[in-house]
Each structure stands twice: as structure tokens, then as C-alpha cells.
PDB file of N, CA and C in Angstrom:
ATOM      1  N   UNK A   1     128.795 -16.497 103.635  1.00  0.00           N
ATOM      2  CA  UNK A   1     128.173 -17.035 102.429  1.00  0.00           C
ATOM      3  C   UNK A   1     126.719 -17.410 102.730  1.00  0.00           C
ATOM      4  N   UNK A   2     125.729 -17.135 101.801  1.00  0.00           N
ATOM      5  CA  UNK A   2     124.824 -17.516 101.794  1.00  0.00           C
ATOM      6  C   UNK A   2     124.049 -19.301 101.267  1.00  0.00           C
ATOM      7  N   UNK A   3     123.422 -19.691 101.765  1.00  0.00           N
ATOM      8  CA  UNK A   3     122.759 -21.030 101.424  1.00  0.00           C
ATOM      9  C   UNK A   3     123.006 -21.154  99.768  1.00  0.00           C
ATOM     10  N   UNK A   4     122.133 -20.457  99.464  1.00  0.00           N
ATOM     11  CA  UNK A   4     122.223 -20.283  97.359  1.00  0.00           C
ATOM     12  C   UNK A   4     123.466 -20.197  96.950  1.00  0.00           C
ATOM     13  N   UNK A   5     124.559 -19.625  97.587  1.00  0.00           N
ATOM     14  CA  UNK A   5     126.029 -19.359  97.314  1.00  0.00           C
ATOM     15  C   UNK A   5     126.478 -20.271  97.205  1.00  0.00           C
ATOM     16  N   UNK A   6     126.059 -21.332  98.430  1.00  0.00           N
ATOM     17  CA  UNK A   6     126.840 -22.879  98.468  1.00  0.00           C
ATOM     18  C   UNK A   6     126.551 -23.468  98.013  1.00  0.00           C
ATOM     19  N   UNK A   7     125.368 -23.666  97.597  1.00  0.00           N
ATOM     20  CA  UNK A   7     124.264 -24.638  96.081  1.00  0.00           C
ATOM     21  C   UNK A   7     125.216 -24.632  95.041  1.00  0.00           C
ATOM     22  N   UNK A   8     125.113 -23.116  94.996  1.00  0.00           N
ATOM     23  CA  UNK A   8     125.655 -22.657  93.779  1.00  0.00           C
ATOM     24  C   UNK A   8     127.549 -23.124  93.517  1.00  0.00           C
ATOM     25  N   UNK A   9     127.912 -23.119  94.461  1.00  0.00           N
ATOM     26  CA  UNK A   9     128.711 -23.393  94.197  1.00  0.00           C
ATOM     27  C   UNK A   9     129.503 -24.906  94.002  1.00  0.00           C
ATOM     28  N   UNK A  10     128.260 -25.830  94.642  1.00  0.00           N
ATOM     29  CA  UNK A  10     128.349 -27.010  95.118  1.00  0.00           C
ATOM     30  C   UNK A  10     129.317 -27.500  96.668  1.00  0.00           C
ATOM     31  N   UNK A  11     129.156 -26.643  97.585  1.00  0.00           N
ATOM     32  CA  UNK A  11     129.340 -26.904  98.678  1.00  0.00           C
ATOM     33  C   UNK A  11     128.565 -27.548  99.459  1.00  0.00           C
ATOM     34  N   UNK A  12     126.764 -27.349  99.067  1.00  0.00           N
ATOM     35  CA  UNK A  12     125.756 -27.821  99.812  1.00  0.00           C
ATOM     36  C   UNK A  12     125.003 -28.567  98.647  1.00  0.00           C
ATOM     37  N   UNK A  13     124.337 -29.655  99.240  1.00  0.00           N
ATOM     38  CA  UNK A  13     123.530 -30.422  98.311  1.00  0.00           C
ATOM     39  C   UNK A  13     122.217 -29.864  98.756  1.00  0.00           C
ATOM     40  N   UNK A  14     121.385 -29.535  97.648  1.00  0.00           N
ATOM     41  CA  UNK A  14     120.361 -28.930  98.093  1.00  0.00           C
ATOM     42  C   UNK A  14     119.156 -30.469  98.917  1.00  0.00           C
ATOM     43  N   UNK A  15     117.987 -29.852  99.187  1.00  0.00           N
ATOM     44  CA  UNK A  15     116.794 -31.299  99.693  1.00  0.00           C
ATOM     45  C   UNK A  15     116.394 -32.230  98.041  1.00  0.00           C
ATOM     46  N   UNK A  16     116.329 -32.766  98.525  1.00  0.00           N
ATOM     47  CA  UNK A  16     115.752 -33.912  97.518  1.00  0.00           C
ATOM     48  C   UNK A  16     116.633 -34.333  96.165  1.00  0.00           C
ATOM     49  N   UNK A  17     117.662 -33.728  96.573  1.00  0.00           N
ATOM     50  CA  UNK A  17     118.988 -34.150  95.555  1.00  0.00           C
ATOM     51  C   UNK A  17     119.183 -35.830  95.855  1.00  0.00           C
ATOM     52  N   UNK A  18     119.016 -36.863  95.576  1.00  0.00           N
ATOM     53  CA  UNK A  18     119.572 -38.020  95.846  1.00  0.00           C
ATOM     54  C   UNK A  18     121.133 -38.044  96.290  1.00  0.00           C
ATOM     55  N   UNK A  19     121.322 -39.000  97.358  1.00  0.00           N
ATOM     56  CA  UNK A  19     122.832 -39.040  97.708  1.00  0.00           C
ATOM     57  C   UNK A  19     123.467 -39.458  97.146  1.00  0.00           C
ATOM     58  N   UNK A  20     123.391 -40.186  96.381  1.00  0.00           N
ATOM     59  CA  UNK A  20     124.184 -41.266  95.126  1.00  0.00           C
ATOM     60  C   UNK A  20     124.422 -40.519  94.147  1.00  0.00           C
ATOM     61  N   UNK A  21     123.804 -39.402  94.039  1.00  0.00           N
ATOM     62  CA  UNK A  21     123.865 -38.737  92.545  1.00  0.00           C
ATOM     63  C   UNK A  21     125.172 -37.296  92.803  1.00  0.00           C
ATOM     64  N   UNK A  22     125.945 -37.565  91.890  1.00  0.00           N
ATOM     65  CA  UNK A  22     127.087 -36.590  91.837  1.00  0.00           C
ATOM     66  C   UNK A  22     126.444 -35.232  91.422  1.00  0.00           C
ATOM     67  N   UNK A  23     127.649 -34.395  91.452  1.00  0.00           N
ATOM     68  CA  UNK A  23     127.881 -33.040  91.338  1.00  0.00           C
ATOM     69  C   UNK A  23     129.263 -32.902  90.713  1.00  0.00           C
ATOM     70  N   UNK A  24     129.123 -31.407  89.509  1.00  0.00           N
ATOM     71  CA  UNK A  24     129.752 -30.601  89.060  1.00  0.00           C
ATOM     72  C   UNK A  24     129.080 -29.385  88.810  1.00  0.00           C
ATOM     73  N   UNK A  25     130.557 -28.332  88.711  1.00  0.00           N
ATOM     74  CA  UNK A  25     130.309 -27.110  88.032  1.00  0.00           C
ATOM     75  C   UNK A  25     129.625 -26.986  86.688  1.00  0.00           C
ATOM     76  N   UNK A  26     128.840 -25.998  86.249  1.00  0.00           N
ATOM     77  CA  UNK A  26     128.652 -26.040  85.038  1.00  0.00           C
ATOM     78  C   UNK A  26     129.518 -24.632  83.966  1.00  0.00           C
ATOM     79  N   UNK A  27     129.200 -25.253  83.338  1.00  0.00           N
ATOM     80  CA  UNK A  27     130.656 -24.227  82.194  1.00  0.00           C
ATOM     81  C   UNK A  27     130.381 -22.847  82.980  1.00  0.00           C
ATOM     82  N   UNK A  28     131.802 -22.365  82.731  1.00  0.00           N
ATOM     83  CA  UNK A  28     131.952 -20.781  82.774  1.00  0.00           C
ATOM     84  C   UNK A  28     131.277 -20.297  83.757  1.00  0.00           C
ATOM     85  N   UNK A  29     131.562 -21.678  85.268  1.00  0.00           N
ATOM     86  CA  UNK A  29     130.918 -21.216  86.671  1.00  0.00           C
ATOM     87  C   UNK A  29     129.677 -20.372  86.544  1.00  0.00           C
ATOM     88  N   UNK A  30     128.727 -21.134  85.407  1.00  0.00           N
ATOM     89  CA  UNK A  30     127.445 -20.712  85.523  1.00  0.00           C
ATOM     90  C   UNK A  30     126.353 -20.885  86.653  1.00  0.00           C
ATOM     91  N   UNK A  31     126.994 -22.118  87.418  1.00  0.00           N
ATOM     92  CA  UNK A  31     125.802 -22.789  88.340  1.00  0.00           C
ATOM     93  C   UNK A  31     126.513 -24.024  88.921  1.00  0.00           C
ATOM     94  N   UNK A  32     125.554 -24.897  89.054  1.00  0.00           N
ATOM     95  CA  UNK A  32     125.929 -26.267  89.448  1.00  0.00           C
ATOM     96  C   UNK A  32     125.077 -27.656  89.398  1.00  0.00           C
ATOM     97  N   UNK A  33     125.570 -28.553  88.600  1.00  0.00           N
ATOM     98  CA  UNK A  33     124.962 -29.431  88.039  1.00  0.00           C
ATOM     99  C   UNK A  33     124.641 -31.083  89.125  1.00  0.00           C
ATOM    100  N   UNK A  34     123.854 -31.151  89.298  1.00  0.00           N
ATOM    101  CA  UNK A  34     123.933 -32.575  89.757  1.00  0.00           C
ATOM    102  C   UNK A  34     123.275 -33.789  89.250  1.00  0.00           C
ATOM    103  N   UNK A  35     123.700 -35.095  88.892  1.00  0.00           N
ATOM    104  CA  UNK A  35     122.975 -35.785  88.011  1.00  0.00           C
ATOM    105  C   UNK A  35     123.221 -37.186  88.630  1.00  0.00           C
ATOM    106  N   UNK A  36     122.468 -37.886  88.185  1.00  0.00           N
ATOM    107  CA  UNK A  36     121.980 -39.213  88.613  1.00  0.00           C
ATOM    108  C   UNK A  36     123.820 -40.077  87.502  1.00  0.00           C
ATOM    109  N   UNK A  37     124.547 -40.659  88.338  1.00  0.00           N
ATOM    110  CA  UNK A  37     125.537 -41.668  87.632  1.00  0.00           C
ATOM    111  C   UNK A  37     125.427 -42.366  86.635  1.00  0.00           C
ATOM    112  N   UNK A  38     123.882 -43.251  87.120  1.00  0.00           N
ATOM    113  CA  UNK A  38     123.765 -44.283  86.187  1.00  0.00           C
ATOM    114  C   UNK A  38     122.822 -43.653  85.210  1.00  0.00           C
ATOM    115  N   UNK A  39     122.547 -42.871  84.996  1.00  0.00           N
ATOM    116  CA  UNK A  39     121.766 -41.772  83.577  1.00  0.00           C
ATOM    117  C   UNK A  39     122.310 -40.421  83.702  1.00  0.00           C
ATOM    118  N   UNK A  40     122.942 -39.496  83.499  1.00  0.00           N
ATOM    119  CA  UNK A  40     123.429 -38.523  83.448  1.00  0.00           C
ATOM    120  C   UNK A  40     121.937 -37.186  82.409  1.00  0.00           C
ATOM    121  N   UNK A  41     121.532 -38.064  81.912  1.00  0.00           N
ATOM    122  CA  UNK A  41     120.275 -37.657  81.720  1.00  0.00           C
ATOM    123  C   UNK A  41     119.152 -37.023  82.707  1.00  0.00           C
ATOM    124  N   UNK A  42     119.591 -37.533  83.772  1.00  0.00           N
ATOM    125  CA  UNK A  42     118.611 -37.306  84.731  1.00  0.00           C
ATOM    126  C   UNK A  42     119.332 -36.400  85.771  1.00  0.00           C
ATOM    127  N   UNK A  43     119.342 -35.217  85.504  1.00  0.00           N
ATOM    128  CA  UNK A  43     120.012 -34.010  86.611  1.00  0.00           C
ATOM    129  C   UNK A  43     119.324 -33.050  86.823  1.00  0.00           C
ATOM    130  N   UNK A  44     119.501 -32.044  87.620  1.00  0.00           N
ATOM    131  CA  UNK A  44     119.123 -30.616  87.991  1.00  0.00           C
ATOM    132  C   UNK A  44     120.400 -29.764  87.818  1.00  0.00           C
ATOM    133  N   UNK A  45     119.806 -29.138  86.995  1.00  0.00           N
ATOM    134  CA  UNK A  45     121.065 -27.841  87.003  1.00  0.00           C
ATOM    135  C   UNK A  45     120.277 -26.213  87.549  1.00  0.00           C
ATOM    136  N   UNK A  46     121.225 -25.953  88.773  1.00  0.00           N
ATOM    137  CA  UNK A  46     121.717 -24.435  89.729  1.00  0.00           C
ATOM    138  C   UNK A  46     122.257 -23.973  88.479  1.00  0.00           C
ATOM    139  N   UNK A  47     121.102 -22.463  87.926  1.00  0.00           N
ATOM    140  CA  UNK A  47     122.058 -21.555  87.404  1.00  0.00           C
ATOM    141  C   UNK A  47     121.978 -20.422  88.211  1.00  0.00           C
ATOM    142  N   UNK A  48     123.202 -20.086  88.210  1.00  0.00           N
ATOM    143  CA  UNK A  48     123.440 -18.430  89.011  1.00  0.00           C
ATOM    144  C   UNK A  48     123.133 -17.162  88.108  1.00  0.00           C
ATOM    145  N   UNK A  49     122.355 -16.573  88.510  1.00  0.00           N
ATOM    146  CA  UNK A  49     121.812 -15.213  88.039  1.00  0.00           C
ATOM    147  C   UNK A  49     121.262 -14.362  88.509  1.00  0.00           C
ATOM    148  N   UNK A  50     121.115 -13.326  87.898  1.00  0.00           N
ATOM    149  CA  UNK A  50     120.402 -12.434  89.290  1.00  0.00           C
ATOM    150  C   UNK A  50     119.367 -12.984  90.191  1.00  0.00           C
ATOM    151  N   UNK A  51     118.645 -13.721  89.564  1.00  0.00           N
ATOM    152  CA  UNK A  51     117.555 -14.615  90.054  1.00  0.00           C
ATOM    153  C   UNK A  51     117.902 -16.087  89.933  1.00  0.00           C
ATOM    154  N   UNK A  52     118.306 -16.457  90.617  1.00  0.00           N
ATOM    155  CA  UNK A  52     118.865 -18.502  89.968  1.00  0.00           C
ATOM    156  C   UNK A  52     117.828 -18.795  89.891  1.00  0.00           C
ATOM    157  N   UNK A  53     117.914 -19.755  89.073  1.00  0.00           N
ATOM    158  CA  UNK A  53     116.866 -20.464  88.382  1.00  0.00           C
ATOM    159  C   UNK A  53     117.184 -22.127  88.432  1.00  0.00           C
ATOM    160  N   UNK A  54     116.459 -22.811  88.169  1.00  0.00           N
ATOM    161  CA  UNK A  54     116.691 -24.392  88.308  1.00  0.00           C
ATOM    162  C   UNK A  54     116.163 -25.160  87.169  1.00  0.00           C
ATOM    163  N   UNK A  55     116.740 -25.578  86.265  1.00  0.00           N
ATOM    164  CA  UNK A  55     115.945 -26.388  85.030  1.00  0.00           C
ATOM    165  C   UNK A  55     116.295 -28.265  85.665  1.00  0.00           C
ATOM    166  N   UNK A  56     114.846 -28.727  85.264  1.00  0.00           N
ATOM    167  CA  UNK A  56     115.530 -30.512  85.328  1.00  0.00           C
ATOM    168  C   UNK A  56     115.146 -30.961  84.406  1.00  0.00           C
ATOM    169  N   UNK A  57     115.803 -32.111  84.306  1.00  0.00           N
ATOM    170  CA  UNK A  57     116.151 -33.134  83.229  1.00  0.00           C
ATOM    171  C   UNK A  57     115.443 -34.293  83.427  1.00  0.00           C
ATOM    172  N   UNK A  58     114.747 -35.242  82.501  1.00  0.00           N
ATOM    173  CA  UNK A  58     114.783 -36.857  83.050  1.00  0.00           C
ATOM    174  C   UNK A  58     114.732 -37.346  81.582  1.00  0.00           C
ATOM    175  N   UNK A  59     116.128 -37.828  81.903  1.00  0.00           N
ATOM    176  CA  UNK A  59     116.637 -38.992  80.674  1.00  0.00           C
ATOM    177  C   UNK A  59     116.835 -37.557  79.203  1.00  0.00           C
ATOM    178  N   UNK A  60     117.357 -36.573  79.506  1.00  0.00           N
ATOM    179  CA  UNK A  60     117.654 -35.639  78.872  1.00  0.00           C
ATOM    180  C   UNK A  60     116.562 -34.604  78.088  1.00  0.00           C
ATOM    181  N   UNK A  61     115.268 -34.980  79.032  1.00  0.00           N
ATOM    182  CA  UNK A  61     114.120 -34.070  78.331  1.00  0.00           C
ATOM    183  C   UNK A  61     113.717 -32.883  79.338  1.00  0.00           C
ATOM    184  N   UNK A  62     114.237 -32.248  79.340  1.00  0.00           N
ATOM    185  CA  UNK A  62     113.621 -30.700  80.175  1.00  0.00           C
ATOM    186  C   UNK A  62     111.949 -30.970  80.817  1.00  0.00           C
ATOM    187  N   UNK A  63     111.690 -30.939  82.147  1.00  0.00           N
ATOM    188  CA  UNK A  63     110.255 -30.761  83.048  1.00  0.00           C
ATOM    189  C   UNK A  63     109.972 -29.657  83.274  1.00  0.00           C
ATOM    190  N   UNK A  64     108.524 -29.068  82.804  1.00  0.00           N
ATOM    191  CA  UNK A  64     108.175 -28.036  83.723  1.00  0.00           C
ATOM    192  C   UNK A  64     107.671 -27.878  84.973  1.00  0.00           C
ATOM    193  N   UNK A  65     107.586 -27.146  86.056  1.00  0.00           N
ATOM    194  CA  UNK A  65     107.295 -27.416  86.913  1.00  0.00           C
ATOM    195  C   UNK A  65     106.030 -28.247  87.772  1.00  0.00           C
ATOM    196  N   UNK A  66     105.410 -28.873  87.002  1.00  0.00           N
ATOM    197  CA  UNK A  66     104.694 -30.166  87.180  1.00  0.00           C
ATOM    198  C   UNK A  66     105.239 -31.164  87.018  1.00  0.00           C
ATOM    199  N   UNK A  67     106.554 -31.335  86.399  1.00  0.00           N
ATOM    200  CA  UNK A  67     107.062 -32.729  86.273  1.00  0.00           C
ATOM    201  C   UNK A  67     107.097 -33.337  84.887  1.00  0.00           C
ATOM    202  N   UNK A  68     106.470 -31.808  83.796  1.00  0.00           N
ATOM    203  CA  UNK A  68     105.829 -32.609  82.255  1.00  0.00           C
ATOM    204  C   UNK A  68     107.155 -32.612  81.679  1.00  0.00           C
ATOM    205  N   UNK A  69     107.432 -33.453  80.607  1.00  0.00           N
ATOM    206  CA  UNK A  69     108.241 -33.114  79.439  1.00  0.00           C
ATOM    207  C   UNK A  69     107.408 -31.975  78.877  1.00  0.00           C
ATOM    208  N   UNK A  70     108.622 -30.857  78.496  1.00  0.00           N
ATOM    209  CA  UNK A  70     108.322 -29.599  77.572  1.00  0.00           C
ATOM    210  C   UNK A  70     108.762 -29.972  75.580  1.00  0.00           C
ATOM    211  N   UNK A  71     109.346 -31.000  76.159  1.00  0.00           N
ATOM    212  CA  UNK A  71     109.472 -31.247  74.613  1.00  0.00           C
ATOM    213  C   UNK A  71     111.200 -30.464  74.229  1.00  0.00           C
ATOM    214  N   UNK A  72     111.515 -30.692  75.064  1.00  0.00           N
ATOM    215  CA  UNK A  72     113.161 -29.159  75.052  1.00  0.00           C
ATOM    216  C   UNK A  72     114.122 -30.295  75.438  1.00  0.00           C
ATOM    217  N   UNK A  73     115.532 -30.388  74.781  1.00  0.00           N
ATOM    218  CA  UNK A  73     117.044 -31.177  75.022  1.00  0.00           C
ATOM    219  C   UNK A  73     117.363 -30.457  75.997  1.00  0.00           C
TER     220      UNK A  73
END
């Protein structure tokens, strides 16, 4: 298995995932979700695709890769 395999599957916590913050699958073993307990708002979701991709969350508003709110649920 590869590194991304185990992300993906939630075998491996990727870097800068907080330790406190859980993990699940996401529907229809799309990826793998990990989110902060005390806000569930605040996660990264592993999607698996030909190319995985990574969307995050804070407090349920989608960041682009600077860290901005995009304005996206």
C-alpha cells in the first residue's frame, strides 16, 4: 500500500492533522474525513480520485489554498 492509500483510507494521519481531532470515512468510501470534536466544522476531507484532492473547512466555510473563506458550505 501506498502512503495516499492509507490517508485515504484512514490508516495514517496525515502532518498537521491535530491529534485530538478524529477521523472517518466519507460516504460511498469517497475519501477520508478528519475533523476537530469540539467543532466538526472545522475538518479536512481526503477525496480519492484519480488525482486526490483535499478541501478544508473552518467552522463549515470551505478555504482556498491561502487559508481564505471562498464563500462555499
Amino acid at each position: 500500500m501506498s502512503e495516499i492509500e492509507d490517508i485515504l483510507k484512514g490508516r495514517l494521519r496525515p502532518p498537521n492533522i491535530p491529534d485530538e481531532w478524529l477521523g472517518e470515512p466519507l460516504p460511498n468510501n469517497q475519501g477520508w474525513r478528519w475533523y476537530n470534536p469540539e467543532n466538526r466544522g472545522d475538518c479536512v476531507r481526503i477525496y480519492a480520485a484519480d488525482e486526490p484532492y483535499v478541501v478544508v473547512t473552518r467552522n463549515g466555510e470551505v478555504l482556498d489554498s491561502n487559508g481564505n473563506p471562498t464563500g462555499e458550505k
